[in-house]
PDB file of N, CA and C in Angstrom:
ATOM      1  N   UNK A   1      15.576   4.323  19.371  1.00  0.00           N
ATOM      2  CA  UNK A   1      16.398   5.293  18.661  1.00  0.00           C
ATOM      3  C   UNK A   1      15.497   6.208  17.838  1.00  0.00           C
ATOM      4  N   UNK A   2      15.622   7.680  17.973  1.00  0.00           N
ATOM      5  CA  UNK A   2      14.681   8.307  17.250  1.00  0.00           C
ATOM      6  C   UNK A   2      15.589   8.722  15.863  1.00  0.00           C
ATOM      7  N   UNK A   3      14.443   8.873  15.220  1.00  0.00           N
ATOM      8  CA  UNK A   3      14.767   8.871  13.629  1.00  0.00           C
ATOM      9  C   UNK A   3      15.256  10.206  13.085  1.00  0.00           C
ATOM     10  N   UNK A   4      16.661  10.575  12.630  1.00  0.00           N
ATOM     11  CA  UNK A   4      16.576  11.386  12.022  1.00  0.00           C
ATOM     12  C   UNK A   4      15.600  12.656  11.014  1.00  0.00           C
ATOM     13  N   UNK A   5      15.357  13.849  11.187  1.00  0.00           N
ATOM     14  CA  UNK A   5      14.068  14.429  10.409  1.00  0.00           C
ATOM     15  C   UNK A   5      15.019  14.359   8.740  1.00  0.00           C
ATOM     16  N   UNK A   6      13.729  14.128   8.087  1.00  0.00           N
ATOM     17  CA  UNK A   6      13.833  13.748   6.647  1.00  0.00           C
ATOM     18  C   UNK A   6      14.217  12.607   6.369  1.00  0.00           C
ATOM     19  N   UNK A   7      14.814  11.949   7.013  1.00  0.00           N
ATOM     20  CA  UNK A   7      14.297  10.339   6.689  1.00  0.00           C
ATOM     21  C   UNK A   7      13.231   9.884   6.421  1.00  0.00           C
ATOM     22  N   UNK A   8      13.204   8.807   5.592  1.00  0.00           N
ATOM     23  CA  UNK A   8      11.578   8.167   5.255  1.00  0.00           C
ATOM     24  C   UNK A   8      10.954   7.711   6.365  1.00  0.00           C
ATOM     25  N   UNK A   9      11.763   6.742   7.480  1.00  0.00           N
ATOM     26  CA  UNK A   9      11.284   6.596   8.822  1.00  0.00           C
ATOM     27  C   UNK A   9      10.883   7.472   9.640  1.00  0.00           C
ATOM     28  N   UNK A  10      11.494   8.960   9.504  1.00  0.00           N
ATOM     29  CA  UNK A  10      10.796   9.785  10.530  1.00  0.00           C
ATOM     30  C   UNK A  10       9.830  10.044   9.861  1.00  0.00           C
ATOM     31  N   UNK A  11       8.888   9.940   8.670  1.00  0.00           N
ATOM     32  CA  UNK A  11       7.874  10.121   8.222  1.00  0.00           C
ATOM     33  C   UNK A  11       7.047   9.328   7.560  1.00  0.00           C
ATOM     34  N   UNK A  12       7.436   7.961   7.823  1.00  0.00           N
ATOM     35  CA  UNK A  12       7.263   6.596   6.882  1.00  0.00           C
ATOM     36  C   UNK A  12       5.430   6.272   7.650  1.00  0.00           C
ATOM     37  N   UNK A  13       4.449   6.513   7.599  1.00  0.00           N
ATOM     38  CA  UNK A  13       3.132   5.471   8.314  1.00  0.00           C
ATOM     39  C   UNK A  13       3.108   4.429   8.590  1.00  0.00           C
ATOM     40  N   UNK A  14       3.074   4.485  10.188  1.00  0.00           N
ATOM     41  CA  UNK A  14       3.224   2.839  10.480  1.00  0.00           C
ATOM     42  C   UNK A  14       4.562   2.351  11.052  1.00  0.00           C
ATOM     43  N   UNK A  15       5.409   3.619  10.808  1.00  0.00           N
ATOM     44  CA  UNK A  15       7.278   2.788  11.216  1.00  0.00           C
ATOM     45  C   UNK A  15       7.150   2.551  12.392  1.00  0.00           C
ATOM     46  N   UNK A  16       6.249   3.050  13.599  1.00  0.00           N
ATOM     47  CA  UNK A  16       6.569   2.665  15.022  1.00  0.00           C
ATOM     48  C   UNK A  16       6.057   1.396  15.341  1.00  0.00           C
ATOM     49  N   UNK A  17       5.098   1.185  14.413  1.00  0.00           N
ATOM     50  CA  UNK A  17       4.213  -0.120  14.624  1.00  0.00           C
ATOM     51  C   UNK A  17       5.154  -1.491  13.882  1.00  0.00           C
ATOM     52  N   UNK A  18       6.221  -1.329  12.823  1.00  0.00           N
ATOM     53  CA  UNK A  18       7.194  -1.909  12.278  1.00  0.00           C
ATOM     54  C   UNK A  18       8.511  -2.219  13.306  1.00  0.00           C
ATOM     55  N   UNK A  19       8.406  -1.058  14.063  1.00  0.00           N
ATOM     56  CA  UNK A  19       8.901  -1.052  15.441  1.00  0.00           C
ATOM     57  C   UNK A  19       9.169  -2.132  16.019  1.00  0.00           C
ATOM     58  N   UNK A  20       8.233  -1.841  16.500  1.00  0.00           N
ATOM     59  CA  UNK A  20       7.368  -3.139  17.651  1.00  0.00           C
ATOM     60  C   UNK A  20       7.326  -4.454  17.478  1.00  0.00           C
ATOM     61  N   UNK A  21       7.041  -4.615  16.035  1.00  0.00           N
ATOM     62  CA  UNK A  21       6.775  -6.120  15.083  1.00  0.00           C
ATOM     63  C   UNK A  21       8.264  -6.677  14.964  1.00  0.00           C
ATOM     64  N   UNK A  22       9.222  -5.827  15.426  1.00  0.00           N
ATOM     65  CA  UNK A  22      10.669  -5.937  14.744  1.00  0.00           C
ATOM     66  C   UNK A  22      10.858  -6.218  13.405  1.00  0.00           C
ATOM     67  N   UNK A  23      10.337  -5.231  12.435  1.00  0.00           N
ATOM     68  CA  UNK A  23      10.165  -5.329  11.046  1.00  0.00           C
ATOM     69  C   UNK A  23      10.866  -3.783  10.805  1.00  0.00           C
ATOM     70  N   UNK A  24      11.497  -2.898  11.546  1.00  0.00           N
ATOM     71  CA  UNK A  24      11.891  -1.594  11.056  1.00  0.00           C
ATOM     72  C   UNK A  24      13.219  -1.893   9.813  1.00  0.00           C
ATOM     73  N   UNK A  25      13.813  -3.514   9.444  1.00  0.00           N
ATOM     74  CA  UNK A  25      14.604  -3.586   8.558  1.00  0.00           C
ATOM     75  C   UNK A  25      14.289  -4.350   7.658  1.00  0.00           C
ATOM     76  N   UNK A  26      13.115  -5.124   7.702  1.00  0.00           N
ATOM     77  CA  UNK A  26      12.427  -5.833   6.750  1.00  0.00           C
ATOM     78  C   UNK A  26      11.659  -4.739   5.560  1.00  0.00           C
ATOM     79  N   UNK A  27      12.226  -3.696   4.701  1.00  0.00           N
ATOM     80  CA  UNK A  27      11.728  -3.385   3.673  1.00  0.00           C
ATOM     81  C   UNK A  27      10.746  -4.134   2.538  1.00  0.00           C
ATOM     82  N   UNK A  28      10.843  -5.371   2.510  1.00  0.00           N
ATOM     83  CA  UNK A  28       9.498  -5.734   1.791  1.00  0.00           C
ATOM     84  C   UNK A  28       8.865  -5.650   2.069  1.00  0.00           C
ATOM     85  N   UNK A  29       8.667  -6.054   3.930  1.00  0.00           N
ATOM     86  CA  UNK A  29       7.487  -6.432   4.674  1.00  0.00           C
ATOM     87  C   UNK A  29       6.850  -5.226   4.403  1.00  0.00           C
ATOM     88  N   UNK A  30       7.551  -3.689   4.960  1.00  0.00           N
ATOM     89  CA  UNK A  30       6.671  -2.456   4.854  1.00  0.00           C
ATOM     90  C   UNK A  30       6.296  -2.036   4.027  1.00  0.00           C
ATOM     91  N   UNK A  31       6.892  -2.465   2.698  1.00  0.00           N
ATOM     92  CA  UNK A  31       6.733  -2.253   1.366  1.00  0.00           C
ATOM     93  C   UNK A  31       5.063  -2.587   1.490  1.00  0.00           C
ATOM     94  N   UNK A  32       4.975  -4.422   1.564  1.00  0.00           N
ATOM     95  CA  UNK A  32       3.734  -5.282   1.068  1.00  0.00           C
ATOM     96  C   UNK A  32       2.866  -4.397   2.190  1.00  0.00           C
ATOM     97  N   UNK A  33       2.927  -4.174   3.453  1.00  0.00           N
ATOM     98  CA  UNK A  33       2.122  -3.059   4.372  1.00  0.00           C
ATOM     99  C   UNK A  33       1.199  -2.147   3.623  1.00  0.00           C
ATOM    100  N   UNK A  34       2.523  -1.090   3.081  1.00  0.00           N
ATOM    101  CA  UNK A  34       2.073  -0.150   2.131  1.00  0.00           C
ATOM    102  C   UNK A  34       1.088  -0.594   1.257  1.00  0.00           C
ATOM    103  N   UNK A  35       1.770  -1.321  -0.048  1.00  0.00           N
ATOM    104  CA  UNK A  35       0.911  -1.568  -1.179  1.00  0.00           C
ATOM    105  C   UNK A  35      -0.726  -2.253  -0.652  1.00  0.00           C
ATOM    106  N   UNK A  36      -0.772  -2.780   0.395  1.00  0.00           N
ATOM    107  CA  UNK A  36      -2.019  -3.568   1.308  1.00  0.00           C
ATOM    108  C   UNK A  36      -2.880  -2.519   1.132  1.00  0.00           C
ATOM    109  N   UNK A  37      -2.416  -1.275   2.118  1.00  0.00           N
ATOM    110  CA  UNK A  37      -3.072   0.047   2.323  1.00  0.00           C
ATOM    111  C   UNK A  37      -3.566   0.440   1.219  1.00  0.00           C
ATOM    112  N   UNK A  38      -2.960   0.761  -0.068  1.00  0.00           N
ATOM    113  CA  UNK A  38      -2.783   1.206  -1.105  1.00  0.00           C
ATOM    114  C   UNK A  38      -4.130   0.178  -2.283  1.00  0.00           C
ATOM    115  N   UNK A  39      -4.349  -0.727  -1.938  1.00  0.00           N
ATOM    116  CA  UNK A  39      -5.381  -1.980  -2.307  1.00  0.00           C
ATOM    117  C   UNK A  39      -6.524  -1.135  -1.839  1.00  0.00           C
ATOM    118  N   UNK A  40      -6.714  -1.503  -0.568  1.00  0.00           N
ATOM    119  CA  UNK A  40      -7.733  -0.828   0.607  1.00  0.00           C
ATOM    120  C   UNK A  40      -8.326   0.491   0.360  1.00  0.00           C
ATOM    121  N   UNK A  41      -7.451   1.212   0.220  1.00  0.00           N
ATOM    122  CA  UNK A  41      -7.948   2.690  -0.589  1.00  0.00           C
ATOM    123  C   UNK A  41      -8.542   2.713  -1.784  1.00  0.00           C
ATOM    124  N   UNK A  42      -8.086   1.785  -3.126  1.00  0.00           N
ATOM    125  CA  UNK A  42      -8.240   1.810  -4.134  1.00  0.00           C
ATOM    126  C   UNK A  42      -9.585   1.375  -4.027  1.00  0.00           C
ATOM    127  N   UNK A  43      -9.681   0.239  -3.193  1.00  0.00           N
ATOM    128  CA  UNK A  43     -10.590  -0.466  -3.355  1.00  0.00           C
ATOM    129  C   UNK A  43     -12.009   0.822  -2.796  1.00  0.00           C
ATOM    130  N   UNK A  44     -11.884   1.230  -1.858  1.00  0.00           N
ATOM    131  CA  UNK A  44     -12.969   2.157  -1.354  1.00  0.00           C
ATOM    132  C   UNK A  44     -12.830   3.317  -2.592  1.00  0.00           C
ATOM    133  N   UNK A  45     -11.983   3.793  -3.349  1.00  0.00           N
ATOM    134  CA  UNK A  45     -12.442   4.858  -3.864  1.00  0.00           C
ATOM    135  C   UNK A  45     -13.535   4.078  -5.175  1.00  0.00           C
ATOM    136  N   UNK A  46     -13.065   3.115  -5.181  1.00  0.00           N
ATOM    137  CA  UNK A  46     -14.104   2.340  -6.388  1.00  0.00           C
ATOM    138  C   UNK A  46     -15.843   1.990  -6.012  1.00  0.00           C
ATOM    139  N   UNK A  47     -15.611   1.725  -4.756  1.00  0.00           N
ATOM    140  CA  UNK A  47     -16.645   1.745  -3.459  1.00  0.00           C
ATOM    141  C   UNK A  47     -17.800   2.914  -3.611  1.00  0.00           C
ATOM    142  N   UNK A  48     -16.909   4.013  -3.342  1.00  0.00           N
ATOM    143  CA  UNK A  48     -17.860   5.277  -3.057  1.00  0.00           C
ATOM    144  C   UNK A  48     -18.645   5.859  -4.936  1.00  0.00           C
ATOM    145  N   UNK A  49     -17.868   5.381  -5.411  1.00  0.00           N
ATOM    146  CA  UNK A  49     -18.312   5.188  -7.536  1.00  0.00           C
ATOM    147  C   UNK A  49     -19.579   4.557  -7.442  1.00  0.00           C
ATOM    148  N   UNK A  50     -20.009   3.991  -6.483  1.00  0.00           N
ATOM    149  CA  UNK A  50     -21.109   3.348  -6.767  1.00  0.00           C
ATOM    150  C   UNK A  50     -22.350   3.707  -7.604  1.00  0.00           C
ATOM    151  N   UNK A  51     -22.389   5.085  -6.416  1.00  0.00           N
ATOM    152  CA  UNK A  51     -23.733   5.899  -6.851  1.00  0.00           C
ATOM    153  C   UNK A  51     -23.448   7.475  -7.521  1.00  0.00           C
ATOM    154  N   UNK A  52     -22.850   6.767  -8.686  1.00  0.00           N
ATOM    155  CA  UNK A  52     -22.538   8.371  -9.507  1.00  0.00           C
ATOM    156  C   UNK A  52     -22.279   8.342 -11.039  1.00  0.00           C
ATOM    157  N   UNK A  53     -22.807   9.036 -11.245  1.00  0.00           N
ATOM    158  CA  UNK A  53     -22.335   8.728 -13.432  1.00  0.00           C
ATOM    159  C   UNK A  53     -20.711   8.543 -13.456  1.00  0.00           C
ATOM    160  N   UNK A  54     -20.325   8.520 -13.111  1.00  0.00           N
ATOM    161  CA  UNK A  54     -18.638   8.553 -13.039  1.00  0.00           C
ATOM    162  C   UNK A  54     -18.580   7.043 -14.172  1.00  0.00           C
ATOM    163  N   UNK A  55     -18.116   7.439 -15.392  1.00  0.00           N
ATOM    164  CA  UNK A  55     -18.230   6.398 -16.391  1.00  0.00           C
ATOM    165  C   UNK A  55     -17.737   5.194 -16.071  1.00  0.00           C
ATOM    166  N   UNK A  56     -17.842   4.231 -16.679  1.00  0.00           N
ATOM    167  CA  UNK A  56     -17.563   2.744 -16.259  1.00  0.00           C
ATOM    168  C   UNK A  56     -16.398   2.572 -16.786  1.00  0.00           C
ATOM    169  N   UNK A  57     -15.587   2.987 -17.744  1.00  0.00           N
ATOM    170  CA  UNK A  57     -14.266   3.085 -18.162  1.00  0.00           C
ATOM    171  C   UNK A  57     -13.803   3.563 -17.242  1.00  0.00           C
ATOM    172  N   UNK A  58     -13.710   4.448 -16.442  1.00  0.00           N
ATOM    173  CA  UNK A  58     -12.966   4.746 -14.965  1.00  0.00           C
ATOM    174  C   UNK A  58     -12.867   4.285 -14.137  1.00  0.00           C
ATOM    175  N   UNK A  59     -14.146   3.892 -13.992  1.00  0.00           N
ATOM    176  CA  UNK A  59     -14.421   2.760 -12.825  1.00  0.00           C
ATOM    177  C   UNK A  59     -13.293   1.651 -12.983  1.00  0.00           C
ATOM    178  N   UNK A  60     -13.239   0.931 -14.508  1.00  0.00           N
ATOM    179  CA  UNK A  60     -12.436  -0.287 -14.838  1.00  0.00           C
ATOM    180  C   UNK A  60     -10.741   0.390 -14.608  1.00  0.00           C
ATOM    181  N   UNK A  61     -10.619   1.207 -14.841  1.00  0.00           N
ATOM    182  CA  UNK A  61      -9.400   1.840 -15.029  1.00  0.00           C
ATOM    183  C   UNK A  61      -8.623   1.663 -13.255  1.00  0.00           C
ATOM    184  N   UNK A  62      -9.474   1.907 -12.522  1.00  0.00           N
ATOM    185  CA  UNK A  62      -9.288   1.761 -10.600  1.00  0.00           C
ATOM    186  C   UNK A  62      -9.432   0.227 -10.950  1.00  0.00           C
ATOM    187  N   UNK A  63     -10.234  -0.409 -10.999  1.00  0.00           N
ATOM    188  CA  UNK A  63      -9.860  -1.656 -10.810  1.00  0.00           C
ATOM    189  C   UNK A  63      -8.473  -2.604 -11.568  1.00  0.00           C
ATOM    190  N   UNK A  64      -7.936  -1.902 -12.804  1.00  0.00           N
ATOM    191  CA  UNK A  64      -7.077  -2.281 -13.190  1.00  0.00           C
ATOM    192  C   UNK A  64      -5.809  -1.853 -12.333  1.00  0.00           C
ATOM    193  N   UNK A  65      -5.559  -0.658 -11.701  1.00  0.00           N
ATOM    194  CA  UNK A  65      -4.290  -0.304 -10.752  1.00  0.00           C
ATOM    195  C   UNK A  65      -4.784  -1.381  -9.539  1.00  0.00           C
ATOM    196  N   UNK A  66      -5.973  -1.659  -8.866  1.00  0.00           N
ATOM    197  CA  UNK A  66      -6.199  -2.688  -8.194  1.00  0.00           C
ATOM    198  C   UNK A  66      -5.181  -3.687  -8.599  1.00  0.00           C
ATOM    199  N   UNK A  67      -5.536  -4.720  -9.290  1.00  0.00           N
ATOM    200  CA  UNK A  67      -4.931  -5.048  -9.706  1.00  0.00           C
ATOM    201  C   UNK A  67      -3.689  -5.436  -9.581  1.00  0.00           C
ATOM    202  N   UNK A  68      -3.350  -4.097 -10.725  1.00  0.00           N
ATOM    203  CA  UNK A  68      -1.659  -3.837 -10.815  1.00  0.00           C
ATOM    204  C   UNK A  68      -0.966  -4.119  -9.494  1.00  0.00           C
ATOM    205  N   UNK A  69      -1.336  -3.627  -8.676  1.00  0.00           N
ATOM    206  CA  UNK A  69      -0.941  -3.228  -6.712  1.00  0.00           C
ATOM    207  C   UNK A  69      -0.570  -4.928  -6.770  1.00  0.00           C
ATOM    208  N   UNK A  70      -1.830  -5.968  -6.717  1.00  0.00           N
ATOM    209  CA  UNK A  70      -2.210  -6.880  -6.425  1.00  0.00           C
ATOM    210  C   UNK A  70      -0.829  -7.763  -7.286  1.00  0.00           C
ATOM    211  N   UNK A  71      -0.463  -7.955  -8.578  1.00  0.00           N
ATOM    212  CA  UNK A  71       0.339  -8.441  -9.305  1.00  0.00           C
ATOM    213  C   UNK A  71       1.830  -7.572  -8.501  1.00  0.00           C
ATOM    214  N   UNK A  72       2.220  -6.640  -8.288  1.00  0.00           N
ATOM    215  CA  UNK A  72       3.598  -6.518  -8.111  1.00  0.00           C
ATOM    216  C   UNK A  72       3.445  -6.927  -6.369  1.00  0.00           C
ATOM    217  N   UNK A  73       2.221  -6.919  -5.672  1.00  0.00           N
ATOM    218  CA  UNK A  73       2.439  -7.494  -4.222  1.00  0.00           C
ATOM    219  C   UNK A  73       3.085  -9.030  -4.526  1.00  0.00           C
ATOM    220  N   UNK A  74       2.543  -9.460  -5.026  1.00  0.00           N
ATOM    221  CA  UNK A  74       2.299 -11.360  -5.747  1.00  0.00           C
ATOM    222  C   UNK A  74       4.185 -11.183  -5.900  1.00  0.00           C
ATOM    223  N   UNK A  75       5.160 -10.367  -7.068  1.00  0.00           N
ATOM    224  CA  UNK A  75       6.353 -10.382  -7.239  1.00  0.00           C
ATOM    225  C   UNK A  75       6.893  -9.781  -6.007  1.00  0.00           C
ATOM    226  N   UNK A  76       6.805  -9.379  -4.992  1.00  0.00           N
ATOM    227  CA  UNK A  76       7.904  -8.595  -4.148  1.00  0.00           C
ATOM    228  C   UNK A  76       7.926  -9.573  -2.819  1.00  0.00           C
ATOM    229  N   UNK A  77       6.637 -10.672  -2.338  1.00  0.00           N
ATOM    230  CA  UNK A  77       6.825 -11.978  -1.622  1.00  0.00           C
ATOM    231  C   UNK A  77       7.918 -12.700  -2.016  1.00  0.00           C
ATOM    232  N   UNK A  78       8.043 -12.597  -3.662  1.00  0.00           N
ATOM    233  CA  UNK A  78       9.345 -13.862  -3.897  1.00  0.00           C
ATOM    234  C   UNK A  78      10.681 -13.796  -3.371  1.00  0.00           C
ATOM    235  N   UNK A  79      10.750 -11.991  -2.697  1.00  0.00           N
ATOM    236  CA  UNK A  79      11.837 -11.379  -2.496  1.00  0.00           C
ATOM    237  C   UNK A  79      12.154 -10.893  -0.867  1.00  0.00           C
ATOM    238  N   UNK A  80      11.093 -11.865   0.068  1.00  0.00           N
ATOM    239  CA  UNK A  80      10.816 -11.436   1.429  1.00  0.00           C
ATOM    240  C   UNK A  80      11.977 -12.646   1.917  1.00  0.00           C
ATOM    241  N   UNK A  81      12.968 -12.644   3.020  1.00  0.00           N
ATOM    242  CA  UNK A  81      13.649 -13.519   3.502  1.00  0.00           C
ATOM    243  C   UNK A  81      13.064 -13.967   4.326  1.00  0.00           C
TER     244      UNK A  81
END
């Protein structure tokens, strides 16, 4: 079934692959997907900080939304059927 335009599914990353998994109604699952991605990124933009004055209070500041991601992934499992 193709997705209505402006739906979040016709523009959601990953919905065809949620597809497939038979997860297109499991909203946590794509949720925890997302926030995964969202880790992964964080984590590389902290990555590429390596080699740059970019102050260390910033640096900590990415690792604290790390984190954060990491603590509300931890609460939204309690809520997966």
């Amino acid at each position: 079934m193709e997705q209505q335009f402006g739906t979040y599914a016709a523009h959601q990353p990953g919905y065809e692959g949620f597809k497939q998994l038979g997860k297109s109604d499991d909203y946590v699952y794509q949720s925890l997907v997302h926030l995964g991605d969202a880790s992964y990124r964080l984590s590389w933009g902290l990555t590429v900080l390596e080699h740059t004055d970019v102050p260390v209070e910033v640096q900590e500041e990415i690792k604290q939304a790390m984190q954060a991601v990491g603590d509300i992934k931890q609460k939204l499992r309690a809520h997966q059927g």
